[in-house]
Protein backbone atom coordinates (compact mmCIF):
# COMPACT_ATOMS: atom_id res chain seq x y z
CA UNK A 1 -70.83 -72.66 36.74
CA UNK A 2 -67.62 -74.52 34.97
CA UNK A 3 -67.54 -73.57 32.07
CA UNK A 4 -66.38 -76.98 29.32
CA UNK A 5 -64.60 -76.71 26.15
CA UNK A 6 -65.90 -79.26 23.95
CA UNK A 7 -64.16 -77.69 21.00
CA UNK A 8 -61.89 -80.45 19.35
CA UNK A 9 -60.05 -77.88 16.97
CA UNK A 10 -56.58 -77.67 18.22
CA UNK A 11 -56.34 -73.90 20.48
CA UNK A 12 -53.64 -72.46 17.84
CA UNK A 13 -56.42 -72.80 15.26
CA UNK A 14 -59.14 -71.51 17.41
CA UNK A 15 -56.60 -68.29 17.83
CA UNK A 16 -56.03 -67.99 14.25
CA UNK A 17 -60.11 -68.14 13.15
CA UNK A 18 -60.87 -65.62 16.46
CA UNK A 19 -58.33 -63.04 14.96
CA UNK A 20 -58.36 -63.72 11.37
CA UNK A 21 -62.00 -64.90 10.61
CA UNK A 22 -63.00 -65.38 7.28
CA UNK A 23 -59.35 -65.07 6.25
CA UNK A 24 -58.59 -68.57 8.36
CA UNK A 25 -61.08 -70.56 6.36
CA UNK A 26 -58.69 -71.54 3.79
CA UNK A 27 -56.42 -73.31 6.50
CA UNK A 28 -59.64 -74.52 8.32
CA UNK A 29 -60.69 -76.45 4.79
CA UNK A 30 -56.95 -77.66 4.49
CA UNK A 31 -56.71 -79.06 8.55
CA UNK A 32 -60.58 -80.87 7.68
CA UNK A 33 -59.73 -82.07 4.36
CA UNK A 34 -56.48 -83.75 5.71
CA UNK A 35 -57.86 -85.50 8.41
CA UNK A 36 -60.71 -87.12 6.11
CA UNK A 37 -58.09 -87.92 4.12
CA UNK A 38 -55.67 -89.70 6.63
CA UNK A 39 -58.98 -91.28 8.33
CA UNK A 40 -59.75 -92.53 4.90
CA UNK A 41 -56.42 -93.84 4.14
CA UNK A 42 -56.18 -95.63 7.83
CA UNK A 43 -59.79 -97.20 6.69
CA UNK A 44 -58.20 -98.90 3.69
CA UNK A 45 -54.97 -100.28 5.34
CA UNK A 46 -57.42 -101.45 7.58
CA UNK A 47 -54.86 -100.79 10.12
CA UNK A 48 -53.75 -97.38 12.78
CA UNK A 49 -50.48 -96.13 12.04
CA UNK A 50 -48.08 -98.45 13.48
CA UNK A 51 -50.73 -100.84 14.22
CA UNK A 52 -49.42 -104.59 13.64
CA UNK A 53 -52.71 -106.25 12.95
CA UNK A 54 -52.87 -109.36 10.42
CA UNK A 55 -55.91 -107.15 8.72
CA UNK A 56 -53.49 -104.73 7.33
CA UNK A 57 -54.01 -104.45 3.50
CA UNK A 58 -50.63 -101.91 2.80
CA UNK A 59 -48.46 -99.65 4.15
CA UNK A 60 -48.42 -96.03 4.65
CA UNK A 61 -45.70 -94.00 2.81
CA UNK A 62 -45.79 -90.33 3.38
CA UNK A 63 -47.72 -87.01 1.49
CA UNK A 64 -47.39 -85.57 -1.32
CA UNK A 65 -48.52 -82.04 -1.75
CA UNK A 66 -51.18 -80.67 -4.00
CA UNK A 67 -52.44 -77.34 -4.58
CA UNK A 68 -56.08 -77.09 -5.41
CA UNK A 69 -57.59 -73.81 -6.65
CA UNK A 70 -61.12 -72.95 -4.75
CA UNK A 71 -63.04 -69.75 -4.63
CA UNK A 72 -60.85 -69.19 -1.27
CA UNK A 73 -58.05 -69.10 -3.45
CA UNK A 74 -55.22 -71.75 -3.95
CA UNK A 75 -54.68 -74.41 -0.77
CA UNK A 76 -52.45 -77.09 -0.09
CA UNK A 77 -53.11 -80.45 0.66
CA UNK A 78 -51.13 -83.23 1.89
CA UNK A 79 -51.79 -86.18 -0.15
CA UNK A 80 -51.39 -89.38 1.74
CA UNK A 81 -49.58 -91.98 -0.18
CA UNK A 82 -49.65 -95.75 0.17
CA UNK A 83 -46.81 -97.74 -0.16
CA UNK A 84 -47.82 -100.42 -3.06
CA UNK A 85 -49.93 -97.87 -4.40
CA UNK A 86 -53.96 -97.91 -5.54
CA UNK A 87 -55.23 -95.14 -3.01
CA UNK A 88 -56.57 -92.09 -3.61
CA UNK A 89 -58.69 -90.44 -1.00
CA UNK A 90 -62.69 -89.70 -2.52
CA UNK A 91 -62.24 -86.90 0.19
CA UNK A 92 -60.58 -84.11 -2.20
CA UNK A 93 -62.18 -85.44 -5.42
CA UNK A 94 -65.71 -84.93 -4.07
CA UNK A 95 -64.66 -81.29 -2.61
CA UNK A 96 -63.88 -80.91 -6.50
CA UNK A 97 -66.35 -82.36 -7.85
CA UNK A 98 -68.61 -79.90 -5.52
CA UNK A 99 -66.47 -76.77 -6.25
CA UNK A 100 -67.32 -77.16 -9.57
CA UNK A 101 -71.39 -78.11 -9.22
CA UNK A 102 -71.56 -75.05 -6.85
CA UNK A 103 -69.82 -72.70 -9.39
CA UNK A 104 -71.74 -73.76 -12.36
CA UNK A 105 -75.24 -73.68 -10.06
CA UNK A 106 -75.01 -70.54 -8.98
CA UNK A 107 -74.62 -69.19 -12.84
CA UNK A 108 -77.35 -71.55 -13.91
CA UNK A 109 -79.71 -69.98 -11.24
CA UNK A 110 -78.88 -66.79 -12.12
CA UNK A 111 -79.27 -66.86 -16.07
CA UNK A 112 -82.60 -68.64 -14.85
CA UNK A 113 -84.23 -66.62 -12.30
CA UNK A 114 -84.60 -68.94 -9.87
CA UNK A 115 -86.25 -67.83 -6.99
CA UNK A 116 -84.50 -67.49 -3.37
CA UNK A 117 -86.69 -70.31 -2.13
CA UNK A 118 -85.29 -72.85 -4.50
CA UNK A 119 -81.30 -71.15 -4.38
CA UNK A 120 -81.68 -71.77 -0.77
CA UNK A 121 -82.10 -75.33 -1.44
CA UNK A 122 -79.96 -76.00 -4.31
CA UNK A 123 -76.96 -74.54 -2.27
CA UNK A 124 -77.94 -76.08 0.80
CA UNK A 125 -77.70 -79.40 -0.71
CA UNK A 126 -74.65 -78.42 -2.53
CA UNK A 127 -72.41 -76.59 0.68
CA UNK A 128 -74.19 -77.92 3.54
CA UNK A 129 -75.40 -74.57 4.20
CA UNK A 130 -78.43 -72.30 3.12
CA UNK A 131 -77.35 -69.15 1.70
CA UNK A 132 -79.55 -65.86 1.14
CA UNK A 133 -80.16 -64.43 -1.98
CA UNK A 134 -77.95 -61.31 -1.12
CA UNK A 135 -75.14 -63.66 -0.52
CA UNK A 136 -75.74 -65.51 -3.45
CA UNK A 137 -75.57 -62.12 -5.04
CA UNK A 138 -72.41 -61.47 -4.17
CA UNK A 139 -71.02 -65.14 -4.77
CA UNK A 140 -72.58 -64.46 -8.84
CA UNK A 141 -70.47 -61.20 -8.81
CA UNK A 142 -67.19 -62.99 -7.42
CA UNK A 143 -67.98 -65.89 -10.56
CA UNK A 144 -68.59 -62.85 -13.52
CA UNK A 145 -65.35 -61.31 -11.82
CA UNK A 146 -63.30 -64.76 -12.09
CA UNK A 147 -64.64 -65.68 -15.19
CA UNK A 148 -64.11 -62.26 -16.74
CA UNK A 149 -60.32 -62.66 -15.48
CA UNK A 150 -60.53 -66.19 -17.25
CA UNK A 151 -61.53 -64.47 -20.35
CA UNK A 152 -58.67 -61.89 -20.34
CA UNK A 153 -55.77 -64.07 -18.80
CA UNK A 154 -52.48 -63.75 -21.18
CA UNK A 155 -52.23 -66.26 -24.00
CA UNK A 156 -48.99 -67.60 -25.18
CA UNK A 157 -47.67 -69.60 -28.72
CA UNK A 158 -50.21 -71.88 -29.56
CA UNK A 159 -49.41 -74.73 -32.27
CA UNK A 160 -52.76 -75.49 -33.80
CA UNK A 161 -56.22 -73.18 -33.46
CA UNK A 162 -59.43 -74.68 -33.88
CA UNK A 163 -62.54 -72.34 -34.26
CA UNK A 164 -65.91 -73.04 -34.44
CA UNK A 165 -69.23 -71.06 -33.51
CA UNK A 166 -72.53 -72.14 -32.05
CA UNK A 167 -76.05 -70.44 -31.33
CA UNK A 168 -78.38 -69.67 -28.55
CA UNK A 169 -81.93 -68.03 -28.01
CA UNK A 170 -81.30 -64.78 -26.03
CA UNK A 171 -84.38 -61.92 -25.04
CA UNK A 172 -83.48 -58.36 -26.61
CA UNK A 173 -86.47 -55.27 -26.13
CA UNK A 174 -88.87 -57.68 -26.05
CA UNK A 175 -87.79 -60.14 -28.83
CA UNK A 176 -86.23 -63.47 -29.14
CA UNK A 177 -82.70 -63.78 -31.51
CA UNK A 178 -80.27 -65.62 -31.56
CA UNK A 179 -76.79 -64.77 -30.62
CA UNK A 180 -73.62 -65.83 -31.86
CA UNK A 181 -71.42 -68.03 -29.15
CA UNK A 182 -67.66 -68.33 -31.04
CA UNK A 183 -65.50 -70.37 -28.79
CA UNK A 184 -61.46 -71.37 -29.98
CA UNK A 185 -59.17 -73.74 -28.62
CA UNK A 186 -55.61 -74.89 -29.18
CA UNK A 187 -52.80 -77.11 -29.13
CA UNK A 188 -50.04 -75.75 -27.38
CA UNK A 189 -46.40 -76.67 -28.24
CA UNK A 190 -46.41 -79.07 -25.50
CA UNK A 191 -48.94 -80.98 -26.78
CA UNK A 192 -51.89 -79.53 -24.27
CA UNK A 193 -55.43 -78.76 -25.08
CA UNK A 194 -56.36 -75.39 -24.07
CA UNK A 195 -59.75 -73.28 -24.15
CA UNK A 196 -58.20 -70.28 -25.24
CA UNK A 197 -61.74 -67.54 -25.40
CA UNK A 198 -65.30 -67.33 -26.04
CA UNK A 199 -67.16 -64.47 -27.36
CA UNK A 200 -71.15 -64.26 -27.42
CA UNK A 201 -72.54 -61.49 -29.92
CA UNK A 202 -76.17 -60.40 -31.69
CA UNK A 203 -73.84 -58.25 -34.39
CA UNK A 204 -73.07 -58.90 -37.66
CA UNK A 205 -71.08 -62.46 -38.25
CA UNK A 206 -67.97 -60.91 -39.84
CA UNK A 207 -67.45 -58.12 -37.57
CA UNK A 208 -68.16 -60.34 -34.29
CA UNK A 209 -65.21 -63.08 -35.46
CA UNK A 210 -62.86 -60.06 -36.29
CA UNK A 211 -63.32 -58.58 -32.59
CA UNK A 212 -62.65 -62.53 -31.37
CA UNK A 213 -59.88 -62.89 -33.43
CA UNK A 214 -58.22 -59.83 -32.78
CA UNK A 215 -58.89 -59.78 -28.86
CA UNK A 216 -56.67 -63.84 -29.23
CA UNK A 217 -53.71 -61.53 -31.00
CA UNK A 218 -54.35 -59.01 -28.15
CA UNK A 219 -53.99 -61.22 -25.25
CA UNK A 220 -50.63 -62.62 -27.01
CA UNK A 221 -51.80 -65.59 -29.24
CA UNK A 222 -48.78 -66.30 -31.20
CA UNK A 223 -46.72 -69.29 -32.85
CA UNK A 224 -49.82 -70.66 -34.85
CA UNK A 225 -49.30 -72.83 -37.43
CA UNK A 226 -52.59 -73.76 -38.80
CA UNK A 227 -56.28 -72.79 -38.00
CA UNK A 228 -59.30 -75.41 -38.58
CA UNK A 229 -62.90 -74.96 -38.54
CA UNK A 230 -65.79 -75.22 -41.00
CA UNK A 231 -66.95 -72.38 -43.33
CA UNK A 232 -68.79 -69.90 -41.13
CA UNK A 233 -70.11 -67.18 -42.37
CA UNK A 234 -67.86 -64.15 -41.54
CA UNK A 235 -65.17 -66.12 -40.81
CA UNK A 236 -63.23 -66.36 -43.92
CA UNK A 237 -63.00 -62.54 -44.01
CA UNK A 238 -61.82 -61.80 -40.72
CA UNK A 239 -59.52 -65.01 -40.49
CA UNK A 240 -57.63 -63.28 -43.64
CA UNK A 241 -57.76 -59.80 -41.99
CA UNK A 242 -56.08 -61.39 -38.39
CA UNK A 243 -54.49 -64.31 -39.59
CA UNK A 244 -53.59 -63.82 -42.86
CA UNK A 245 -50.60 -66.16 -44.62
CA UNK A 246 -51.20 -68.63 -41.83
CA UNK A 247 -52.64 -72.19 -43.56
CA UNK A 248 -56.78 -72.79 -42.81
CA UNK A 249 -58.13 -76.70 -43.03
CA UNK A 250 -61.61 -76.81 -43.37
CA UNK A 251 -63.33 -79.75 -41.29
CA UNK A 252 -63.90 -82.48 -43.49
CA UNK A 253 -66.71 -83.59 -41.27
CA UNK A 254 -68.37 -80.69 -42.53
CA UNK A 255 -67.14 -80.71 -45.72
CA UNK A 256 -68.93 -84.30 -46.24
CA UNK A 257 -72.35 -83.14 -45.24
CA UNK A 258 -72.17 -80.25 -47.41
CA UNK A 259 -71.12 -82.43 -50.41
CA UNK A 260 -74.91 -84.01 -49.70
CA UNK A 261 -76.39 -80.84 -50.56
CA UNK A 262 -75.03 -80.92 -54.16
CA UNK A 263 -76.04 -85.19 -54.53
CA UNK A 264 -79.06 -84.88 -57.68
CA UNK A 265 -80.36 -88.46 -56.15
CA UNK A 266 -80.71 -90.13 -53.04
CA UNK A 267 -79.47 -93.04 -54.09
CA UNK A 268 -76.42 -91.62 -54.85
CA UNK A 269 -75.45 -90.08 -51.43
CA UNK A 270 -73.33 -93.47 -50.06
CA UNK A 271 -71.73 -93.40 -52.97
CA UNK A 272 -70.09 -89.80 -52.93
CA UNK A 273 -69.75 -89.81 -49.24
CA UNK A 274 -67.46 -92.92 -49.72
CA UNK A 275 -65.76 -91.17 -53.01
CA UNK A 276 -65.17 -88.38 -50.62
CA UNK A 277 -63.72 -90.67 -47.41
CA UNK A 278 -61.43 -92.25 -49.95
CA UNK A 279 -60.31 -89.03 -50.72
CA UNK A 280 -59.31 -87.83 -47.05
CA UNK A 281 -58.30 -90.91 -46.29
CA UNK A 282 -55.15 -91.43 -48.67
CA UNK A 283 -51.31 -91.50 -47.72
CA UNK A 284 -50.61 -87.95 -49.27
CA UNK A 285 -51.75 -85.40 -50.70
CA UNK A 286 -50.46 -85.90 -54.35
CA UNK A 287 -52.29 -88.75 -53.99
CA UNK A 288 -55.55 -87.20 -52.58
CA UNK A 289 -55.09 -85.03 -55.59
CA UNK A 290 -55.59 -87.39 -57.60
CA UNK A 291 -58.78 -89.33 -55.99
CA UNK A 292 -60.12 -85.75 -56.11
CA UNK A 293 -59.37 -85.62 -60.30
CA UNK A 294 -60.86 -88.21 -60.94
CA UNK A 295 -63.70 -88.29 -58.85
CA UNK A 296 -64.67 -84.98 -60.49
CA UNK A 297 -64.34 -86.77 -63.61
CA UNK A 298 -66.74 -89.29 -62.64
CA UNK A 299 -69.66 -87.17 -61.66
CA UNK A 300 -68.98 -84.52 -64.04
CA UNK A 301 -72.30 -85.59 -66.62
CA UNK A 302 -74.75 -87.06 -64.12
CA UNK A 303 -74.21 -84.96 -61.26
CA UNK A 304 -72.22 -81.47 -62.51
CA UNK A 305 -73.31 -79.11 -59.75
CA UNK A 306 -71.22 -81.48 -57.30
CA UNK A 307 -68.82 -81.83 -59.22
CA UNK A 308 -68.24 -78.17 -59.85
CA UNK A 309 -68.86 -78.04 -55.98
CA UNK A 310 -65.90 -80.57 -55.16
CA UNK A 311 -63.53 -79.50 -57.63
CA UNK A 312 -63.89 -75.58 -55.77
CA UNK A 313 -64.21 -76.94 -51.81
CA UNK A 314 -62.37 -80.08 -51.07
CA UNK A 315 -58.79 -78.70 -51.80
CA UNK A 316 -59.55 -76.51 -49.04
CA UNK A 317 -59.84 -79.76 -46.52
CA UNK A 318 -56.53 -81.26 -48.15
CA UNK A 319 -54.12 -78.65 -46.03
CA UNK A 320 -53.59 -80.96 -43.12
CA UNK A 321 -51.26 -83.55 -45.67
CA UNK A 322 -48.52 -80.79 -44.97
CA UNK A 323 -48.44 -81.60 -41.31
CA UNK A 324 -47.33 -84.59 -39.34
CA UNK A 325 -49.35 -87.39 -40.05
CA UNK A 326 -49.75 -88.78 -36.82
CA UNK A 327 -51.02 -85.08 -35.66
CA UNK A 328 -53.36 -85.33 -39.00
CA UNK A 329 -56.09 -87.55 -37.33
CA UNK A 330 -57.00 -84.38 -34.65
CA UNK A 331 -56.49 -81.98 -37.10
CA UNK A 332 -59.09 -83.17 -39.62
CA UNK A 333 -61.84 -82.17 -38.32
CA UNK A 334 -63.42 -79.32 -35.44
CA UNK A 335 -64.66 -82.87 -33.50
CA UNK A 336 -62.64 -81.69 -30.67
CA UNK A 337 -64.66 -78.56 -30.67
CA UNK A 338 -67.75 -80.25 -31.27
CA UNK A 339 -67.74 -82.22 -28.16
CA UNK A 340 -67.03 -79.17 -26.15
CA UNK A 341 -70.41 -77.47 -27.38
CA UNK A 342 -72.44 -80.71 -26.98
CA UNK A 343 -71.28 -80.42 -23.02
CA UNK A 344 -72.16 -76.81 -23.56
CA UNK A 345 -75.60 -77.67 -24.79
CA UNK A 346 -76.10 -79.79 -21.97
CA UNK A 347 -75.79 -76.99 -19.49
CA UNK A 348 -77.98 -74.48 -21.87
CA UNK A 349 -80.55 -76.34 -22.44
CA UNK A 350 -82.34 -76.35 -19.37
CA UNK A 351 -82.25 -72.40 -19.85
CA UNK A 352 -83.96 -72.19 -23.00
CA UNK A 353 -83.94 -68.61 -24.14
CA UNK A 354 -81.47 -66.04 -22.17
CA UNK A 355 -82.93 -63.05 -20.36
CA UNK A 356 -79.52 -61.27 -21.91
CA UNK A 357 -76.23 -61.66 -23.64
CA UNK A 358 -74.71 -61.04 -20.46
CA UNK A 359 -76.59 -64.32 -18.60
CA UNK A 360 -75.55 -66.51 -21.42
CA UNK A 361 -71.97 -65.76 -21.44
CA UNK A 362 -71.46 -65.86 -17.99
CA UNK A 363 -72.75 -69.71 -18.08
CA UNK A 364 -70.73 -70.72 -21.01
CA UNK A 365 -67.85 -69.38 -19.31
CA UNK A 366 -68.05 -71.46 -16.71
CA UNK A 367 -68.47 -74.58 -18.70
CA UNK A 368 -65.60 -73.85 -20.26
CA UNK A 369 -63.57 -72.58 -17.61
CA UNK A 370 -64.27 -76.39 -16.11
CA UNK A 371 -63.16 -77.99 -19.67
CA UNK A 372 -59.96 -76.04 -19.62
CA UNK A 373 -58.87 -77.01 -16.43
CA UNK A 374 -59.50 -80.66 -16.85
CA UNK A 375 -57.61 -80.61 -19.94
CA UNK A 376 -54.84 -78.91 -18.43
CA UNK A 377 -54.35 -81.91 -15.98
CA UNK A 378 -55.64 -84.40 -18.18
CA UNK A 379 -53.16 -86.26 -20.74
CA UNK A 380 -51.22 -84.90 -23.56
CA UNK A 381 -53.49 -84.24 -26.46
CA UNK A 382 -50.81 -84.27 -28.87
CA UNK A 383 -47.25 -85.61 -28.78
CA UNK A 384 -44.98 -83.08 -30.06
CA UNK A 385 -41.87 -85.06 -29.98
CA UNK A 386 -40.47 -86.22 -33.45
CA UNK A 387 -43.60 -84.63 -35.44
């Protein structure tokens, strides 16, 4: 019987996966991932290469390599390039876009439960494959060992810190509490946004932020100028204890709804949240010092409690008049933050209440993890130049 080769894989390949095998997948992905790509590029010319055909929408112009991190480690891709410009093949953005779903699945599944029946056909949909639950097992230990390396990886200077703190439903012996998730980020002195850790905690408020704080320093946070975030409770303590002598802004989004805690009559809350706007919103801070004066003055006989309130807390959202006002508009406020824990939420919610603190922090992890890297090749957050 004659035996046919109906392999198309080039034979030097072939060698290379027969005496390699699992260790030749990354250049197996690279080869397949380039050839969709050219394909795709040769399908919007509209034209082979070298063709002369009057269809022909452009002109091919070389590669240009990328390296994409994957869970098979970094690869290299050649990028192909079109002369007038306006290509970019869907090929590598959908491998991506999957990397990520299939990363962020798996932990979902796990901090869920789901059975091997339904993993099966999650990650079948998502890899083109069916995997068993010992393999998806092992692919949830590789993820708690990258994200745990993501959680330790060396810090450097960091300009601005933001801080804030959020809370989910977790199962401990037998009862349902809620656990602590503190997350920072920063500005780096290029201008970058970066997620720098996350911590999730049942202990006491204080003593969880002074562990967070202190594991930043520990990993080499450095260089920072100013810290925001709201009042949490602990936070105050341990920022003095870490950071101490470097300047705080307290959101001012916050700040405003807590003013409407102090307001003696509905009818009065536009009112003082405009007082207050006018307040954050002047050209300096002598002059925010004095909207403050004598806005206290104003309320201090019909509404004294808020006025006793504002006198004490809005100073303490006034610190971001000594730095560069066009920098002042991000540093108001924890908004940046914000946004990150409503994506959070979005992932969370679908959990509802943790088996464990372990379970929860490996999915928020990952969320993040997938924040910080966008933002690392996303645009500049900040400009840094002539601030």
């Amino acid at each position: 019987m004659t035996y046919t080769n109906d392999c198309t894989l080039p034979a030097e390949l072939l060698e290379q996966i027969a005496s390699q095998g699992f260790d030749a997948l990354p250049e197996l992905i690279r080869i397949v991932i380039n050839t969709a790509m050219q394909a795709e590029r040769q399908k919007y010319l509209r034209a082979a290469p070298f063709e002369h055909s009057p269809e022909r929408q452009g002109h091919a112009n070389g590669y240009k390599p990328k390296t994409v991190k994957t869970r098979l480690g970094e690869i290299t891709f050649d990028i192909p390039q079109v002369r007038e410009g306006g290509f970019y093949p869907e090929a590598l953005e959908k491998g991506l876009r999957s990397e990520r779903a299939l990363r962020l699945a798996l932990a979902e599944m796990y901090v869920q439960g789901v059975s091997t029946r339904k993993v099966a056909a999650i990650t079948e949909q998502l890899c083109g494959t069916e995997m068993s639950s010992t393999q998806v097992s092992r692919a949830a230990a590789l993820l708690d060992e990258t994200l745990a390396a993501w959680r330790k990886r060396p810090l450097g200077e960091m300009v601005y810190l933001f801080l804030d703190a959020r809370y989910e439903k977790v199962r401990q012996d037998g009862q349902i509490r809620d656990a602590a998730i503190l997350i920072a980020s920063g500005v780096d002195p290029a201008g970058k946004r970066r997620i720098l850790g996350v911590s999730v905690s049942l202990s006491e408020q204080e003593v969880h932020w002074r562990a967070f704080l202190q594991s930043l320093v520990g990993r080499g946070l450095g260089g920072v100028q100013l810290i925001v975030s709201d009042d949490h409770a602990g936070l105050k303590a341990a920022r003095q204890a870490v950071f101490g002598g470097i300047a705080w802004q307290r959101c001012q989004f916050h700040l405003q709804q807590n003013a409407q805690a102090y307001v003696p009559r509905k009818e009065l809350q536009a009112e003082v949240a405009n007082d207050i706007r006018i307040i954050f919103n002047a050209p300096d801070r002598a002059t925010a010092e004095q909207y403050l004066a004598k806005t206290v003055q104003k309320y201090a006989k019909t509404a004294s409690r808020l006025a006793d309130w504002m006198e004490k807390n809005i100073p303490e959202g006034l610190t971001v008049f000594s730095f560069p006002a066009d920098h002042r508009r991000r540093l108001r406020t924890t908004n940046g933050l914000e946004r990150v824990n409503k994506e959070v939420h979005r992932r969370t919610q679908v959990v509802s209440i943790f088996p464990n603190e372990a379970s929860c922090l490996r999915l928020i992890s990952a969320v993040l993890m997938e924040i910080d890297e966008e933002w690392q090749t996303g645009k500049v957050y900040l400009s840094m130049f002539n601030s």
